[in-house]
C-alpha atoms as a PDB file:
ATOM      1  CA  UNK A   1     -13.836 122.003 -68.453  1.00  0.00           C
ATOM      2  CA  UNK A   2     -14.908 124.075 -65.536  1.00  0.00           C
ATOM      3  CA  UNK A   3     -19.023 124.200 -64.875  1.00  0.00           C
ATOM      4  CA  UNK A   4     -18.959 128.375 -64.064  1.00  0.00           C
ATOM      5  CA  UNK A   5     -16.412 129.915 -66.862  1.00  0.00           C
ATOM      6  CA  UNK A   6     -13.722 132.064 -64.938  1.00  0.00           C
ATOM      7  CA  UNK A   7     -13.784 135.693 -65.731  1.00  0.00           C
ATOM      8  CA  UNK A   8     -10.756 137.490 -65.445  1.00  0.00           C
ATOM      9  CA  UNK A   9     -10.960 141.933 -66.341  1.00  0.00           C
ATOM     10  CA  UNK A  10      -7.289 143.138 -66.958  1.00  0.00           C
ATOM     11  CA  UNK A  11      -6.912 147.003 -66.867  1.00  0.00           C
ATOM     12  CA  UNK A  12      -4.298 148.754 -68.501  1.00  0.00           C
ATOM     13  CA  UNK A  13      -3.325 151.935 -67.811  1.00  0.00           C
ATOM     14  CA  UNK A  14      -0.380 154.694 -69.138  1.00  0.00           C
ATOM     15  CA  UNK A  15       0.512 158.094 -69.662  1.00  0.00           C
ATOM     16  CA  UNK A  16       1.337 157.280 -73.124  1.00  0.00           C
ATOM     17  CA  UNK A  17      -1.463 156.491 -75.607  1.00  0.00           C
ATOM     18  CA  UNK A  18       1.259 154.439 -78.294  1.00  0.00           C
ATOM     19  CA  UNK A  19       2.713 152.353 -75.924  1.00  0.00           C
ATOM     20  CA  UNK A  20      -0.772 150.948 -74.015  1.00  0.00           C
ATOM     21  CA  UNK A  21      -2.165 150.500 -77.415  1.00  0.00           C
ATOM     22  CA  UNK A  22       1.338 148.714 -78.415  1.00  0.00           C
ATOM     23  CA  UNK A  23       1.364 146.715 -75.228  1.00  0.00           C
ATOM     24  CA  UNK A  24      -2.159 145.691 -75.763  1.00  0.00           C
ATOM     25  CA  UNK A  25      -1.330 144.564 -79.044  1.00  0.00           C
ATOM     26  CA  UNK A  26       1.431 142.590 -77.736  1.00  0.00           C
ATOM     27  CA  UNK A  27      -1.305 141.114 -74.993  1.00  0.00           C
ATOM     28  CA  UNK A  28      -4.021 139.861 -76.573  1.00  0.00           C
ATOM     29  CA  UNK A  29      -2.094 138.300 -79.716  1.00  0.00           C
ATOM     30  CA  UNK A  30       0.110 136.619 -76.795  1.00  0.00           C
ATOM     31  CA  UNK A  31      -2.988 135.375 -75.299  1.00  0.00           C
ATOM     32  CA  UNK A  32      -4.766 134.473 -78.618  1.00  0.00           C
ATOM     33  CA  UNK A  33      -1.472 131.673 -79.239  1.00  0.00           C
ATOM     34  CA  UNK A  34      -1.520 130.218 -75.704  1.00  0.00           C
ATOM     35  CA  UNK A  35      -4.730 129.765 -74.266  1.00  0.00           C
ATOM     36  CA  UNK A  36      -7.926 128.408 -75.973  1.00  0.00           C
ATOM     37  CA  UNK A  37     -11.602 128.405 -75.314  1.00  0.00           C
ATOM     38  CA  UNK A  38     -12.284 132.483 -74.047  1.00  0.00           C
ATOM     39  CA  UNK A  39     -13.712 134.885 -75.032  1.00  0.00           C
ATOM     40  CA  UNK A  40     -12.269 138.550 -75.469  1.00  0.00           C
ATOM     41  CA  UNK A  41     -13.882 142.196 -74.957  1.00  0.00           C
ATOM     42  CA  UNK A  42     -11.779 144.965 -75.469  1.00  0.00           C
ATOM     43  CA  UNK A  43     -13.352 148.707 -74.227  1.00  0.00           C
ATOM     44  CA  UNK A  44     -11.615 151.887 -74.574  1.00  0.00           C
ATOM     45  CA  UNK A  45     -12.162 154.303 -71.113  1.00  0.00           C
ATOM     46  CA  UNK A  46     -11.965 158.135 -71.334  1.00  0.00           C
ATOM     47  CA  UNK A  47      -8.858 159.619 -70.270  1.00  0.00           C
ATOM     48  CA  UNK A  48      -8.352 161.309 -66.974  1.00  0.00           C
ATOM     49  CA  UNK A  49      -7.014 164.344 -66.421  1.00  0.00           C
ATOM     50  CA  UNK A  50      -4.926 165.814 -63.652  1.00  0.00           C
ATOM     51  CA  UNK A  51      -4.577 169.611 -63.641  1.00  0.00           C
ATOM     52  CA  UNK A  52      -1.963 171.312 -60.802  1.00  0.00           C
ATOM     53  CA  UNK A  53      -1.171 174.741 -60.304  1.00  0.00           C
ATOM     54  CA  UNK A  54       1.838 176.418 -59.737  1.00  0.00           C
ATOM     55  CA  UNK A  55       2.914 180.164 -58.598  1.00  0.00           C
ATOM     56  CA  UNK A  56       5.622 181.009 -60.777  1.00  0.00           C
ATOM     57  CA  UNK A  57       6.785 183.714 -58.069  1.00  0.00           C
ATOM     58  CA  UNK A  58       5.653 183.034 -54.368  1.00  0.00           C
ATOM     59  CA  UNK A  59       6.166 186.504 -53.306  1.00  0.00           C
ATOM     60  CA  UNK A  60       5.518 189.364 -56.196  1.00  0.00           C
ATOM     61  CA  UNK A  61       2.973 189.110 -58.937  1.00  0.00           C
ATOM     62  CA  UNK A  62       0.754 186.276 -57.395  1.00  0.00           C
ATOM     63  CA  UNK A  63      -1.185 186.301 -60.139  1.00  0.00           C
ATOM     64  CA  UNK A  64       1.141 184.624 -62.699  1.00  0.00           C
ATOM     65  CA  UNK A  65       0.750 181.176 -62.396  1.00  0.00           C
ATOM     66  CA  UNK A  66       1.673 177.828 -64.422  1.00  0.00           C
ATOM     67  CA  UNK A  67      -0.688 175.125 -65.060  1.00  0.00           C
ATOM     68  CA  UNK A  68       0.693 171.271 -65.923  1.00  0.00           C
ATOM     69  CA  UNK A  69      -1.453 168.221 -67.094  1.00  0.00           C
ATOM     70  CA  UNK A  70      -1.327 164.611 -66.913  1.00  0.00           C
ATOM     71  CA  UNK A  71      -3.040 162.184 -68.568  1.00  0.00           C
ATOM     72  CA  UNK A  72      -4.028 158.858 -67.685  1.00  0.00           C
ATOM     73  CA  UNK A  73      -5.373 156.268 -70.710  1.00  0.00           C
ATOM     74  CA  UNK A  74      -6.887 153.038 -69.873  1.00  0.00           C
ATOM     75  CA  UNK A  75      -7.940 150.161 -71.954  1.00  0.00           C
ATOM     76  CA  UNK A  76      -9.749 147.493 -69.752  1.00  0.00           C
ATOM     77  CA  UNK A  77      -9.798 143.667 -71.623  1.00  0.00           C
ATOM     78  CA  UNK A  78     -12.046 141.126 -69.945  1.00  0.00           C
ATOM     79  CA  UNK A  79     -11.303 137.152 -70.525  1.00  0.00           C
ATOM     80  CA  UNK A  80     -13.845 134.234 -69.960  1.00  0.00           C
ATOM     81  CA  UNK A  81     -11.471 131.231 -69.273  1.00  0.00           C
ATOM     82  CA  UNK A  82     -13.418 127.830 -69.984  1.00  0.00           C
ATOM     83  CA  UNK A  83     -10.331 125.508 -69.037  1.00  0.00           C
ATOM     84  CA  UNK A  84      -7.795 125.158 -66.007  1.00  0.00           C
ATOM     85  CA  UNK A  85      -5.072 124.871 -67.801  1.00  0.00           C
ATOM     86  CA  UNK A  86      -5.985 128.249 -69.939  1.00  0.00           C
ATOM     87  CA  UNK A  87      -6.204 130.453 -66.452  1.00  0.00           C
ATOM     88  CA  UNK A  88      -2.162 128.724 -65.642  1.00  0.00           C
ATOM     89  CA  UNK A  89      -1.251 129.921 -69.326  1.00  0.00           C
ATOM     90  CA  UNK A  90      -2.781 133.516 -68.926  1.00  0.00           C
ATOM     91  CA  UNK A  91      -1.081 133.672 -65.237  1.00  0.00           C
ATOM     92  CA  UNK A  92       2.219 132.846 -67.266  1.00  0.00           C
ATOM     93  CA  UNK A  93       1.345 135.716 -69.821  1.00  0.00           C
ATOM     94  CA  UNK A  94       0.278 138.716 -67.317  1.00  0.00           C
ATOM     95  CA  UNK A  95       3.636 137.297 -65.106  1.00  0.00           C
ATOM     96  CA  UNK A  96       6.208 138.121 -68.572  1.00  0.00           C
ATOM     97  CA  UNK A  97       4.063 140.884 -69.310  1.00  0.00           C
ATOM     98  CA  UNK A  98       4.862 143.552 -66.287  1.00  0.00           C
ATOM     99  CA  UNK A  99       8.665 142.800 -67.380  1.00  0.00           C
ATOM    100  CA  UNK A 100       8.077 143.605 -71.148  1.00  0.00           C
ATOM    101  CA  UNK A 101       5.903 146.730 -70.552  1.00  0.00           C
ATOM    102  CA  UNK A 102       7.645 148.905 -67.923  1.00  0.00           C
ATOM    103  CA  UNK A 103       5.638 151.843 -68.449  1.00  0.00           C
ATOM    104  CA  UNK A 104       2.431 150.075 -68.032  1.00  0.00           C
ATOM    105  CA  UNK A 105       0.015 149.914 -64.963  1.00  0.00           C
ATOM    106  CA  UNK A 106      -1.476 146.425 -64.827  1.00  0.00           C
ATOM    107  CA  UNK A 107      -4.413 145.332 -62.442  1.00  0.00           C
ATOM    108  CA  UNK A 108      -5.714 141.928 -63.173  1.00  0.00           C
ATOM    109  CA  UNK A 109      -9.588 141.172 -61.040  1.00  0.00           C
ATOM    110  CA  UNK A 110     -10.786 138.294 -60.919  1.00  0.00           C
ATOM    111  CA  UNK A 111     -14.077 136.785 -59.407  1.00  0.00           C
ATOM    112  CA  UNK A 112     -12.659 135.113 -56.139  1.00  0.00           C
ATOM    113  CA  UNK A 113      -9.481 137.007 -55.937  1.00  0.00           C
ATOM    114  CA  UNK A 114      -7.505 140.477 -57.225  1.00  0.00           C
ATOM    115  CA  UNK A 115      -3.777 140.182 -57.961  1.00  0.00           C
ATOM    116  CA  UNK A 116      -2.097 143.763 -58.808  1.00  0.00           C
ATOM    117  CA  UNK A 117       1.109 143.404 -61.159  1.00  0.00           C
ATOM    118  CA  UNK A 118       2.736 146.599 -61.261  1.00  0.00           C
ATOM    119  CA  UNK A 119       4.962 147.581 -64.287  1.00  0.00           C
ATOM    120  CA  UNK A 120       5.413 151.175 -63.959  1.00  0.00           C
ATOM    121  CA  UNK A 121       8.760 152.419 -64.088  1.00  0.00           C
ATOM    122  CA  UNK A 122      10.104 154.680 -61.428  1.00  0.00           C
ATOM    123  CA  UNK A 123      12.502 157.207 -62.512  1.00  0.00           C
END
């Protein structure tokens, strides 16, 4: 048992609602059958939007333009790890999950160090 509990906050962020909710899914339950002794808190973050601008005709009617949106949705999870051996089992986890979950963003913070796994899928 470790005397100061190690807190880990996983964010995960896509541009499609289904899979980050299916991919968190997949997450914690993973996480619920290998480790033992933490505690889980699971928040829901607003999405961001990104609005651009195009002209639809550089040179006549300048007026006419196109707008295009992205959005970003982000869940953030944060673990309390009481054991050693339940931070090497959720290093395992968050190592298969970038390979499972292309399309998902995943930064994982810790208190003494930040590791950035980065699933998203480049077309």
């Amino acid at each position: 048992m470790l005397d100061n509990p190690e807190k880990l906050t996983i964010t995960l962020t896509s541009y499609n609602p289904y899979l980050l909710q299916q991919g968190l899914n997949n997450l914690l339950n993973t996480l619920r059958s290998k480790t033992c002794g933490y505690y889980i808190i699971s928040i829901n973050t607003p999405k961001k939007k990104e609005k651009h601008t195009v002209l639809r005709s550089p040179h006549v009617y300048k007026k006419s333009r196109e707008q295009f949106q992205l959005a970003f949705y982000t869940k953030v999870v944060t673990l309390e790890l009481s054991t050693i051996s339940a931070s090497g089992s959720v290093n395992l986890v968050l190592n298969n999950f970038s390979s499972a979950h292309p399309f998902i963003e995943l930064v994982v913070k810790s208190l003494s160090q930040t590791a950035k796994f980065n699933g998203i899928y480049n077309v």
